[in-house]
Protein backbone atom coordinates (compact mmCIF):
# COMPACT_ATOMS: atom_id res chain seq x y z
CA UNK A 1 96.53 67.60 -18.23
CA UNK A 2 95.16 70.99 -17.72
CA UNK A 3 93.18 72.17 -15.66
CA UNK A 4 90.43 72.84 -18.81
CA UNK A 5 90.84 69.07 -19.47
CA UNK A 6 90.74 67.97 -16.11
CA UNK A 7 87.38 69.70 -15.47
CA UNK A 8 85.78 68.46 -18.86
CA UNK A 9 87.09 64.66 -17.99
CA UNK A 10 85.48 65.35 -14.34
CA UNK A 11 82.05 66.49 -15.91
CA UNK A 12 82.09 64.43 -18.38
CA UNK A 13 82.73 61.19 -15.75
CA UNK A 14 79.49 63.01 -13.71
CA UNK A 15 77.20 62.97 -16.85
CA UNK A 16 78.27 59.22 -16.69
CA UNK A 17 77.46 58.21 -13.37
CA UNK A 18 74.61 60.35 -13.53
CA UNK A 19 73.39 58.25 -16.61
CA UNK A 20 74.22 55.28 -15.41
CA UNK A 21 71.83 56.04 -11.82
CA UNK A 22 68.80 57.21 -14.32
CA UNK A 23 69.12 54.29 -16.40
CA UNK A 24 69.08 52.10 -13.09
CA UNK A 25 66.26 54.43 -12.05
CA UNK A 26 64.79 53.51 -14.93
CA UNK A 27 65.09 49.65 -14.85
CA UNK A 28 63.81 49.22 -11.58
CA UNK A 29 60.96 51.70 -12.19
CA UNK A 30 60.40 49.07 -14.97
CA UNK A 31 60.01 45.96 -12.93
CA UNK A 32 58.01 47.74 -10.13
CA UNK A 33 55.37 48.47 -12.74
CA UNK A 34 55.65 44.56 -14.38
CA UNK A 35 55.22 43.96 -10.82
CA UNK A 36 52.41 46.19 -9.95
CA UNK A 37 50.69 44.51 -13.29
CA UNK A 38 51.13 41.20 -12.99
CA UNK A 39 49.89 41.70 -9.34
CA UNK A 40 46.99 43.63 -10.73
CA UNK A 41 46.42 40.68 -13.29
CA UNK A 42 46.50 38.35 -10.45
CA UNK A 43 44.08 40.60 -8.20
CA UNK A 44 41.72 40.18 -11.39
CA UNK A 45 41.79 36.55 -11.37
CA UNK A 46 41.32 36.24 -8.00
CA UNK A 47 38.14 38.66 -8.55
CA UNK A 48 36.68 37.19 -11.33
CA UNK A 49 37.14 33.28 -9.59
CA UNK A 50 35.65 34.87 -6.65
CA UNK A 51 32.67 36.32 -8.60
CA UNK A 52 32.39 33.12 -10.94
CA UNK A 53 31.98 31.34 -7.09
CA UNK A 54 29.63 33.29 -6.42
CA UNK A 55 27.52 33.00 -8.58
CA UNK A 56 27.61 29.28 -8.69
CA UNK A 57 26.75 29.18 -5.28
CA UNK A 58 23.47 32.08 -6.31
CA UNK A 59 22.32 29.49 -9.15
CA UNK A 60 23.23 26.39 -6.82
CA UNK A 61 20.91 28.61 -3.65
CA UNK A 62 18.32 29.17 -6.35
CA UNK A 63 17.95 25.44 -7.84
CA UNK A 64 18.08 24.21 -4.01
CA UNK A 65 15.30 26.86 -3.50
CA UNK A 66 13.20 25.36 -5.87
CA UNK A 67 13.43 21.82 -5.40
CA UNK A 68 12.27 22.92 -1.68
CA UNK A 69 9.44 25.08 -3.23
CA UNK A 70 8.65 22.26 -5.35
CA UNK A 71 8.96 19.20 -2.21
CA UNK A 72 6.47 21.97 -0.26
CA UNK A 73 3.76 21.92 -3.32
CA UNK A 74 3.94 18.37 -3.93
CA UNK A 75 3.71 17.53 0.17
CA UNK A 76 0.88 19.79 0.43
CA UNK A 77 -0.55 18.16 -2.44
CA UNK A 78 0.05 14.81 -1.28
CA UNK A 79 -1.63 15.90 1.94
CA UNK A 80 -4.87 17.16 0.53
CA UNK A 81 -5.31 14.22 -1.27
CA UNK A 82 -4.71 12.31 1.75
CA UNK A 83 -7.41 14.26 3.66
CA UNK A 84 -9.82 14.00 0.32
CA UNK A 85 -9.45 10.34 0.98
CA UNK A 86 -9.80 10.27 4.50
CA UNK A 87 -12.79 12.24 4.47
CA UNK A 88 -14.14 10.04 1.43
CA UNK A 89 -13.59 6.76 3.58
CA UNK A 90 -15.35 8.69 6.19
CA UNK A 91 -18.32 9.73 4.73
CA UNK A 92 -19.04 6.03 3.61
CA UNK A 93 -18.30 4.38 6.79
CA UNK A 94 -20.80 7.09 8.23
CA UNK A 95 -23.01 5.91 5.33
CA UNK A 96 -22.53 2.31 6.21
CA UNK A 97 -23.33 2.89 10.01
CA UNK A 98 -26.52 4.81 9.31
CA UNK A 99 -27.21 1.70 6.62
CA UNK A 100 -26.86 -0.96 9.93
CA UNK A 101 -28.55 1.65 11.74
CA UNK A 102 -31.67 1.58 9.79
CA UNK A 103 -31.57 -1.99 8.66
CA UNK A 104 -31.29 -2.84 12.40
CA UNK A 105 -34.45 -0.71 12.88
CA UNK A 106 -36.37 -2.16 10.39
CA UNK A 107 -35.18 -6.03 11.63
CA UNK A 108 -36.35 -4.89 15.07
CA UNK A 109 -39.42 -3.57 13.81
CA UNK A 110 -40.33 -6.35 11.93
CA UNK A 111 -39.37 -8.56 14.57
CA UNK A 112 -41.53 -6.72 16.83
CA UNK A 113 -44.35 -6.71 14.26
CA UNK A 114 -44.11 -10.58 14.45
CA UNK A 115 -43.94 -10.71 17.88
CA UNK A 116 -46.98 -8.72 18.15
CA UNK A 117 -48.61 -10.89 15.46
CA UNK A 118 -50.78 -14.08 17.29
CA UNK A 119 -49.81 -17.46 16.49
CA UNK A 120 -46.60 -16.74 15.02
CA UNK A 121 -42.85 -17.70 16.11
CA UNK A 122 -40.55 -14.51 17.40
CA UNK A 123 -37.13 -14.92 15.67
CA UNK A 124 -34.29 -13.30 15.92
CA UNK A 125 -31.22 -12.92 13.36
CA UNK A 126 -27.44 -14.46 13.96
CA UNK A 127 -25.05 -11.80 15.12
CA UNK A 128 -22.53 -11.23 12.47
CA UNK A 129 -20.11 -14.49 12.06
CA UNK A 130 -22.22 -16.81 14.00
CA UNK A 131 -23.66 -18.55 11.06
CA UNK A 132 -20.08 -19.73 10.19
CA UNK A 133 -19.90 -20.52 13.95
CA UNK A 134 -22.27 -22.91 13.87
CA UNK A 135 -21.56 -24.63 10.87
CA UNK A 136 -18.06 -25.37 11.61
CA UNK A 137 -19.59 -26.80 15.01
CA UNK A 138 -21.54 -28.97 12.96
CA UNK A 139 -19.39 -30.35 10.41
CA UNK A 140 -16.65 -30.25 12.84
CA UNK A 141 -17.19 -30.31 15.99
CA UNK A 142 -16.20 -33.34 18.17
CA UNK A 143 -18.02 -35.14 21.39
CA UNK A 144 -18.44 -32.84 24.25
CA UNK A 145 -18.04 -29.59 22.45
CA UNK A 146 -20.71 -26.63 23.08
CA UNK A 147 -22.16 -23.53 22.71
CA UNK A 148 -24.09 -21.20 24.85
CA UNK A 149 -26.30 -18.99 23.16
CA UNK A 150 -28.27 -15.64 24.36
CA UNK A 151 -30.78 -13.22 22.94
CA UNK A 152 -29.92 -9.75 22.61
CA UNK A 153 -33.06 -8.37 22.86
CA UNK A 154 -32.58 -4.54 21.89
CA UNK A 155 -30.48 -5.99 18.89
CA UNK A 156 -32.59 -8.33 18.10
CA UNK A 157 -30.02 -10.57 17.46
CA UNK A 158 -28.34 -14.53 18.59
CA UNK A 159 -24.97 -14.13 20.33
CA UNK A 160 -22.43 -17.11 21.20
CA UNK A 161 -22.07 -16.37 24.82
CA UNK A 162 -19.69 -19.43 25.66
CA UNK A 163 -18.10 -21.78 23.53
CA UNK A 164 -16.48 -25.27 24.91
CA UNK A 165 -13.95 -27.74 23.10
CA UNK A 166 -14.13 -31.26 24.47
CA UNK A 167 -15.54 -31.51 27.86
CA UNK A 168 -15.46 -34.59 29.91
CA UNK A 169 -19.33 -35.33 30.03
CA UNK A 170 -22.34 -33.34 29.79
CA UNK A 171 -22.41 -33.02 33.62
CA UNK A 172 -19.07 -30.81 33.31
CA UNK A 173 -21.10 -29.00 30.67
CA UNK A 174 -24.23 -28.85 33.69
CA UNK A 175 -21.75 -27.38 35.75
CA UNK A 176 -20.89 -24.35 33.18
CA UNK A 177 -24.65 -23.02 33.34
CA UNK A 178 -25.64 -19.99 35.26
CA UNK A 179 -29.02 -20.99 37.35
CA UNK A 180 -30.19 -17.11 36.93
CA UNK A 181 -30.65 -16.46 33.08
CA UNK A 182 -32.24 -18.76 30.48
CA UNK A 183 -30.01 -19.68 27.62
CA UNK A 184 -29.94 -21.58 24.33
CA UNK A 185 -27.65 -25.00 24.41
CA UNK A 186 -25.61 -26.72 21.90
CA UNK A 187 -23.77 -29.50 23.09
CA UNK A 188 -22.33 -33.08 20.98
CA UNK A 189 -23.16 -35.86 22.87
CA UNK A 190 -20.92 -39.26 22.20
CA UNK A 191 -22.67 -42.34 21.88
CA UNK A 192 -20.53 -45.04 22.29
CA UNK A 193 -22.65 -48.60 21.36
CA UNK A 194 -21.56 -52.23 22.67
CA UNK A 195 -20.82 -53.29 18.76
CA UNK A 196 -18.22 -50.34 18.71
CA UNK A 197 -20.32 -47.95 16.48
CA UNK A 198 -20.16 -43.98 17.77
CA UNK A 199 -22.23 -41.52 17.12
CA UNK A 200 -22.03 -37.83 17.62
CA UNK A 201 -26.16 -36.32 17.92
CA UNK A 202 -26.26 -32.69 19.08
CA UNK A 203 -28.91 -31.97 21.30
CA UNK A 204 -30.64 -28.41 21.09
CA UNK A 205 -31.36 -27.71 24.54
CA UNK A 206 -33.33 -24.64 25.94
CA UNK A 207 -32.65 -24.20 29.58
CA UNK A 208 -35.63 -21.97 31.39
CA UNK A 209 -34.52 -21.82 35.18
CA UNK A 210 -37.86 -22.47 37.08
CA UNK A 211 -36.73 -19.11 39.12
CA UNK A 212 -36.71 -17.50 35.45
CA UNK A 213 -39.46 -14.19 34.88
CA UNK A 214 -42.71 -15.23 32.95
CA UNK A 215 -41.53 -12.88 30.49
CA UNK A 216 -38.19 -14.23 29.80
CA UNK A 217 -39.17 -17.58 29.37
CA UNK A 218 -41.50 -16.31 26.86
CA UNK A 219 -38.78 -14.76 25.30
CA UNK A 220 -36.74 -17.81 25.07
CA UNK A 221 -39.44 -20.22 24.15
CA UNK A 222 -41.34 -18.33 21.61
CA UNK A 223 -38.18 -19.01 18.76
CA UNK A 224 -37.63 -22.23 19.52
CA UNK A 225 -39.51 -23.67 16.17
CA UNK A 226 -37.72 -21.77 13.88
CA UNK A 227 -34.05 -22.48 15.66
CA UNK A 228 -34.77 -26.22 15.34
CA UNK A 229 -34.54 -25.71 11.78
CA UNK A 230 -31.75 -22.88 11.91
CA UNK A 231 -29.49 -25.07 14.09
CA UNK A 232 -30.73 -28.13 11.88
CA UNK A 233 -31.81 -30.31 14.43
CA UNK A 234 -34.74 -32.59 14.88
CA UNK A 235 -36.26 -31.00 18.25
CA UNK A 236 -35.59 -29.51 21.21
CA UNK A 237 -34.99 -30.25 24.51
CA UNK A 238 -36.27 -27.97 27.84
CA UNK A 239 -33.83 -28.10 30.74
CA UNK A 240 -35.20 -26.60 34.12
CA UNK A 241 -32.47 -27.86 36.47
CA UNK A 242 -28.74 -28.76 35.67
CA UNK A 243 -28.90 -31.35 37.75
CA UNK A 244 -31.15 -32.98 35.99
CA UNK A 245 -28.21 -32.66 33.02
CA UNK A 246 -26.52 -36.52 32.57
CA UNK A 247 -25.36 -38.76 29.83
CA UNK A 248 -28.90 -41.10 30.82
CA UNK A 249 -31.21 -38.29 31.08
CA UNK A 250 -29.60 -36.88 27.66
CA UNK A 251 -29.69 -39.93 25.79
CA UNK A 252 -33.14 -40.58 26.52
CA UNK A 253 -34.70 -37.35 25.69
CA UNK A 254 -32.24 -37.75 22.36
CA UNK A 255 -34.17 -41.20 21.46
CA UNK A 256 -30.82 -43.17 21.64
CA UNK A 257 -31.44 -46.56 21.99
CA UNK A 258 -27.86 -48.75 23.05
C-alpha cells in the first residue's frame, strides 16, 4: 500500500468515525428534545390541573359565599320578624293591662259609688278563679273542708286567704282563725243523725273580732246580703269569739235538728 493509499484509507476511516460521533450527536440531541417535550407536555398538565383546581375551589369559595350571604339575610329576616312579633305581643299585653287597669277603676268606682249610696249593700267582685273555687267546694267538697276569705279593699275584690281539706271538727277549724282581722268563713259541717242519714250544710260565717275597728266591721258586714246569695247559702252566721266555735253551737245557729 502506498503511502497515497494509506493516507486516503486513514482519512477516509476519520470521515467515518467522525460521522459516526455526529450521527450519535445527533440521536441523543434527539431524545433530549423528546425529553425536554414530553416534560414540557407534562409541566402543561400539571398547569392546567392546577388551574382547573383552582378554579373549582374559586366557584366552590363563591357558592359557599353565598349560601352564607344568603343564611345572614334570611337570619336577619327571621329576627325582625321575631322582634315584629314580640313587640306586637307587647303592645297588646300593654293594651290588656291598661284594659284591667281601667276596668278595675271603674269596678272601684262604682263600688265606691254604692258604698256611698244609703241603704244599699257594698259588694265586692271574686278575684280571678275564685268563682270556680267555690263551686268545686260546693259540689265537692267533703265534711270539715273550708275557706277563709278576705276583702281586698284597694282592689275591690274577694280573695281565698286559706283553704282546708278535711279537718277534724270545727273547733280545729276555731283554732285556724287569727283573733286580729275579721274574715269571711266557709266551712262543711257533718251531720251525722241517729237513723244513719248525713248531711253536709255549709255554714257562711262572718267572724268580726269584738277588738275589730268600727270601720272594719263595717266593711265586712255591709256585703254580707249579697254573699249569702253569691256563696248560695240560706244566711249567715256572726262569730265574735272562736271559742264560741263547736259542733253544738254550729248546729244550732245552722237549724239542725238530730
Amino acid at each position: 500500500m502506498t503511502l497515497w493509499e494509506w493516507e486516503q484509507k486513514e482519512k477516509t476511516g476519520l470521515d467515518d468515525d467522525r460521522a459516526a460521533r455526529i450521527a450519535a450527536l445527533d440521536t441523543q440531541r434527539k431524545q433530549e428534545a423528546a425529553e425536554a417535550q414530553q416534560r414540557q407536555e407534562e409541566w402543561r398538565a400539571a398547569d392546567e390541573a392546577r388551574l382547573a383546581a383552582e378554579e373549582v375551589a374559586r366557584l366552590k369559595l363563591e357558592v359557599d359565599a353565598k349560601a352564607a350571604q344568603q343564611a345572614a339575610v334570611e337570619r336577619g329576616r327571621a329576627e325582625v320578624e321575631q322582634h315584629e312579633r314580640e313587640m306586637v305581643a307587647e303592645q297588646e299585653r300593654l293594651a290588656a293591662e291598661k284594659e284591667r287597669v281601667r276596668v278595675a277603676a271603674v269596678a272601684k268606682a262604682e263600688a265606691l259609688k254604692r258604698q256611698s249610696s244609703d241603704g244599699e249593700d257594698f259588694a265586692y267582685v271574686l278575684e280571678a278563679g275564685m268563682e270556680a273555687k267555690i263551686k268545686a267546694f260546693r259540689q265537692r267538697g267533703q265534711g270539715g273542708d273550708a275557706l277563709i276569705i278576705r276583702i281586698d279593699h284597694n282592689a275591690n275584690e274577694l280573695k281565698i286567704e286559706e283553704q282546708f281539706k278535711g279537718l277534724a271538727s270545727c273547733e280545729v277549724f276555731a283554732e285556724k282563725l287569727d283573733e286580729t282581722e275579721p274574715r269571711y268563713l266557709l266551712y262543711i259541717h257533718k251531720v251525722a243523725y241517729a237513723d244513719g242519714r248525713v248531711q253536709y250544710p255549709i255554714a257562711f260565717m262572718v267572724f268580726l273580732p269584738e277588738t275589730m275597728p268600727t270601720h272594719l266591721k263595717v266593711m265586712y258586714t255591709r256585703p254580707v246580703v249579697t254573699l249569702t246569695d253569691t256563696f248560695k247559702v240560706p244566711k249567715h252566721i256572726m262569730l265574735d269569739d272562736p271559742e264560741d266555735l263547736t259542733a253544738e253551737w254550729l248546729e244550732e245557729r245552722l237549724g239542725v235538728s238530730k
